[in-house]
N, C-alpha and C. Protein backbone atom coordinates (compact mmCIF):
# COMPACT_ATOMS: atom_id res chain seq x y z
N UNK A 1 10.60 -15.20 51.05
CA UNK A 1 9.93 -14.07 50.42
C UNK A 1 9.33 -13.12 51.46
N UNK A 2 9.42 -13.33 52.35
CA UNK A 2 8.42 -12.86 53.51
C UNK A 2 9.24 -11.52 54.19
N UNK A 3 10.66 -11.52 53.71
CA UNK A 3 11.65 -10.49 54.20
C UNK A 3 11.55 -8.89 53.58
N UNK A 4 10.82 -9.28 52.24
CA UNK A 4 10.88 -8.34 51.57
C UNK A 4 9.61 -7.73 51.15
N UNK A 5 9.24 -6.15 51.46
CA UNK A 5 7.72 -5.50 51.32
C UNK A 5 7.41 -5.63 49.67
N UNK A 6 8.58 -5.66 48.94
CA UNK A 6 8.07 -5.36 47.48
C UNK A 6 8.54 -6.42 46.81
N UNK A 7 7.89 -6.92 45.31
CA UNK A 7 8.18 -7.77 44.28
C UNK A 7 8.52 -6.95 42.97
N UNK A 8 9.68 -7.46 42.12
CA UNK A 8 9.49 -6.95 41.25
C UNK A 8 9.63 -7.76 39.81
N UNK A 9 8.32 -7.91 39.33
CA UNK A 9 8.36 -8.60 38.03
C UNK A 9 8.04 -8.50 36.87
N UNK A 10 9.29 -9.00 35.98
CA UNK A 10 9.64 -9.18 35.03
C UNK A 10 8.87 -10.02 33.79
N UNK A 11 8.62 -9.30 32.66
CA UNK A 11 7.79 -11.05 31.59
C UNK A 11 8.87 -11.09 31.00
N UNK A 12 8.94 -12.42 30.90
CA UNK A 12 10.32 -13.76 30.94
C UNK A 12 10.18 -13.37 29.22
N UNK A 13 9.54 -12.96 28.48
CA UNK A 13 10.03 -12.67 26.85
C UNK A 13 10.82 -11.64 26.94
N UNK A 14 10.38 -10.65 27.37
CA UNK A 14 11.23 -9.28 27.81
C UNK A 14 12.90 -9.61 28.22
N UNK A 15 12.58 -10.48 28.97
CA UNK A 15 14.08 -10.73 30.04
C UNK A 15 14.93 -11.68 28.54
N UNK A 16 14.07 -12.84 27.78
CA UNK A 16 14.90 -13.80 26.92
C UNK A 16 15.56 -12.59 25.83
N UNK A 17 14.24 -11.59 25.20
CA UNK A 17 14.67 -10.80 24.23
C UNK A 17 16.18 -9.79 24.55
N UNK A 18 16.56 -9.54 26.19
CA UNK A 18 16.99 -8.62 26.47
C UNK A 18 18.61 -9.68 26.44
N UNK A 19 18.40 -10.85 26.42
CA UNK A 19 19.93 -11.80 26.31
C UNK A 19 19.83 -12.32 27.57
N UNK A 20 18.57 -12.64 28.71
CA UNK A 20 18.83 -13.58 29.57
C UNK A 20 18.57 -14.69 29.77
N UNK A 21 18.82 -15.70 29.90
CA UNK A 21 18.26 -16.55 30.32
C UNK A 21 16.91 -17.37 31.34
N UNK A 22 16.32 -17.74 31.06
CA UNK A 22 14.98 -18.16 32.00
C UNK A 22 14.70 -18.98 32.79
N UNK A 23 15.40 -19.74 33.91
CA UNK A 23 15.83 -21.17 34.41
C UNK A 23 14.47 -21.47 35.38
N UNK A 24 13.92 -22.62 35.12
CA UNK A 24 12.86 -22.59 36.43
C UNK A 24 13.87 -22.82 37.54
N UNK A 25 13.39 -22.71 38.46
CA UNK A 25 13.74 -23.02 39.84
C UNK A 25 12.65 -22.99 40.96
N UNK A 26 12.93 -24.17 41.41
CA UNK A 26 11.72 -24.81 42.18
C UNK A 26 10.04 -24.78 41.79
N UNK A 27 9.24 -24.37 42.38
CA UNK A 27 8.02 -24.21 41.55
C UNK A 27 7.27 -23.12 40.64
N UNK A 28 6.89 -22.92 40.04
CA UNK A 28 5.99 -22.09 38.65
C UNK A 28 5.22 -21.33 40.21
N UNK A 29 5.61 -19.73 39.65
CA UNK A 29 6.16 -19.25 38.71
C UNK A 29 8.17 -18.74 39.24
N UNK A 30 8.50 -19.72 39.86
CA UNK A 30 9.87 -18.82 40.60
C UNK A 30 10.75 -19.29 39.28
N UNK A 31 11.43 -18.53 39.14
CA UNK A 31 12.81 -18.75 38.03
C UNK A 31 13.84 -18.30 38.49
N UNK A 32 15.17 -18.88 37.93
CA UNK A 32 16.43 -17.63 38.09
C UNK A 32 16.56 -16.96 36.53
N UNK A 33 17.57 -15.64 36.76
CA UNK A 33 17.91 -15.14 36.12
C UNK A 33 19.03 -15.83 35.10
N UNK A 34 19.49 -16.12 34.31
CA UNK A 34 20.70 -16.51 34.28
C UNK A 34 21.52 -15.31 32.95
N UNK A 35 23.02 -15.01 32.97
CA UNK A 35 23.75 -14.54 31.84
C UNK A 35 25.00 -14.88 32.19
N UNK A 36 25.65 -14.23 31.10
CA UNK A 36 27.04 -14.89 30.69
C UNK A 36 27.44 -13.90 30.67
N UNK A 37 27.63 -12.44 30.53
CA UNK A 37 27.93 -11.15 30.63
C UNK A 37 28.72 -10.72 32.11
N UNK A 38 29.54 -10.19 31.92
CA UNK A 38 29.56 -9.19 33.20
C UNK A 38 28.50 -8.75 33.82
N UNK A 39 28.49 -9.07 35.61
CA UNK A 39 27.12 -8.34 36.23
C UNK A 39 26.73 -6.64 36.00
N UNK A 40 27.87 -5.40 35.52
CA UNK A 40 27.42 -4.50 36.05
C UNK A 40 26.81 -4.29 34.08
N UNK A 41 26.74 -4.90 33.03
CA UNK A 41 26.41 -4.80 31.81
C UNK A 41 25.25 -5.23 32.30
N UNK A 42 24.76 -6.49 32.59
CA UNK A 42 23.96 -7.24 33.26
C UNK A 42 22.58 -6.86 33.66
N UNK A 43 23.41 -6.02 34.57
CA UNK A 43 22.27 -5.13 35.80
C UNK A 43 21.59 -3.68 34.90
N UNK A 44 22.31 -3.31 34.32
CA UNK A 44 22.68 -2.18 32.95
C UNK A 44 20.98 -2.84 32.22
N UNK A 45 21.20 -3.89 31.51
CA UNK A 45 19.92 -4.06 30.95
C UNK A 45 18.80 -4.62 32.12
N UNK A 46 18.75 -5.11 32.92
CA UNK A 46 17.62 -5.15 33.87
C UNK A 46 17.06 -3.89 34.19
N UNK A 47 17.57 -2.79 34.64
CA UNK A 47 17.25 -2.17 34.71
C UNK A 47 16.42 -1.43 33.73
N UNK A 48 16.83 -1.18 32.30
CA UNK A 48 16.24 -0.63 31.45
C UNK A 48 14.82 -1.59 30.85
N UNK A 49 14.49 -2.85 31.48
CA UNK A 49 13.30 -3.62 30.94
C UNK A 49 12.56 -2.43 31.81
N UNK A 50 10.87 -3.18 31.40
CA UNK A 50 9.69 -2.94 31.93
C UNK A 50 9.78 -3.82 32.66
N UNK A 51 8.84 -3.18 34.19
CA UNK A 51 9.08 -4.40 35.12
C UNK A 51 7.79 -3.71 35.90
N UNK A 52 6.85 -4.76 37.06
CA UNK A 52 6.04 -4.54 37.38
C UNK A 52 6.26 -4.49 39.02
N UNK A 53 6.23 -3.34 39.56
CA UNK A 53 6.56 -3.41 41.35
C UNK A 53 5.24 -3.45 42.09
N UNK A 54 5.40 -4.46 42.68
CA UNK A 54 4.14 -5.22 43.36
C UNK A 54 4.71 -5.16 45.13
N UNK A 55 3.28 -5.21 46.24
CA UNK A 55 3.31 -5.01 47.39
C UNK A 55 3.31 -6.67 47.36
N UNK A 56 4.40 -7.01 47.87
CA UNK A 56 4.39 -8.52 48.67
C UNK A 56 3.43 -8.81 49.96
N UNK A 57 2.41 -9.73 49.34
CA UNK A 57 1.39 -9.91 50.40
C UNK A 57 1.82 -10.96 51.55
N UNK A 58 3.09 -11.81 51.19
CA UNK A 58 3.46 -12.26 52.26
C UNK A 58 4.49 -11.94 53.28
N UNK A 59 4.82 -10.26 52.75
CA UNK A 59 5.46 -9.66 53.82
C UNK A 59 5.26 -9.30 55.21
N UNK A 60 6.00 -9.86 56.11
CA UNK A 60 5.52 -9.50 57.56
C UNK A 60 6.56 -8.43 58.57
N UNK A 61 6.50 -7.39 59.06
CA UNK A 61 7.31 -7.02 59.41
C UNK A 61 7.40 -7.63 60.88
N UNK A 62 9.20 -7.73 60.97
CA UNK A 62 9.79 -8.19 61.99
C UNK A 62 9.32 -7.35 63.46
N UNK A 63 9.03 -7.91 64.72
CA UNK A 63 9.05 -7.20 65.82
C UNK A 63 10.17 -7.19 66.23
N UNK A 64 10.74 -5.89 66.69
CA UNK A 64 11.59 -5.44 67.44
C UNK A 64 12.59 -6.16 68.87
């Protein structure tokens, strides 16, 4: 997680209502995504949820 300055999250009713799936993976709160759709239909409704873009506090930038 540390690679990336921003988070962007999703509430997992939003994502079930929208036809995805909710898989934990590893510990609360990380999940995967999961569908059965073609990715670019897929990506099509991710995009159109509400989603919350957050500054990743465990981002570090790389030295040169």
């Amino acid at each position: 997680m540390e690679r990336y300055p921003f988070l962007v999250v999703f509430k997992a009713a939003e994502l079930r209502t929208a036809g995805f799936d909710v898989v934990p993976t590893f510990r609360t709160p990380h999940v995967t995504i999961a569908f059965a759709d073609d990715l670019d239909s897929a990506l099509a409704r991710l995009v159109g949820l509400g989603n919350d873009r957050r500054v990743n506090p465990y981002h570090h930038e790389k030295p040169d």
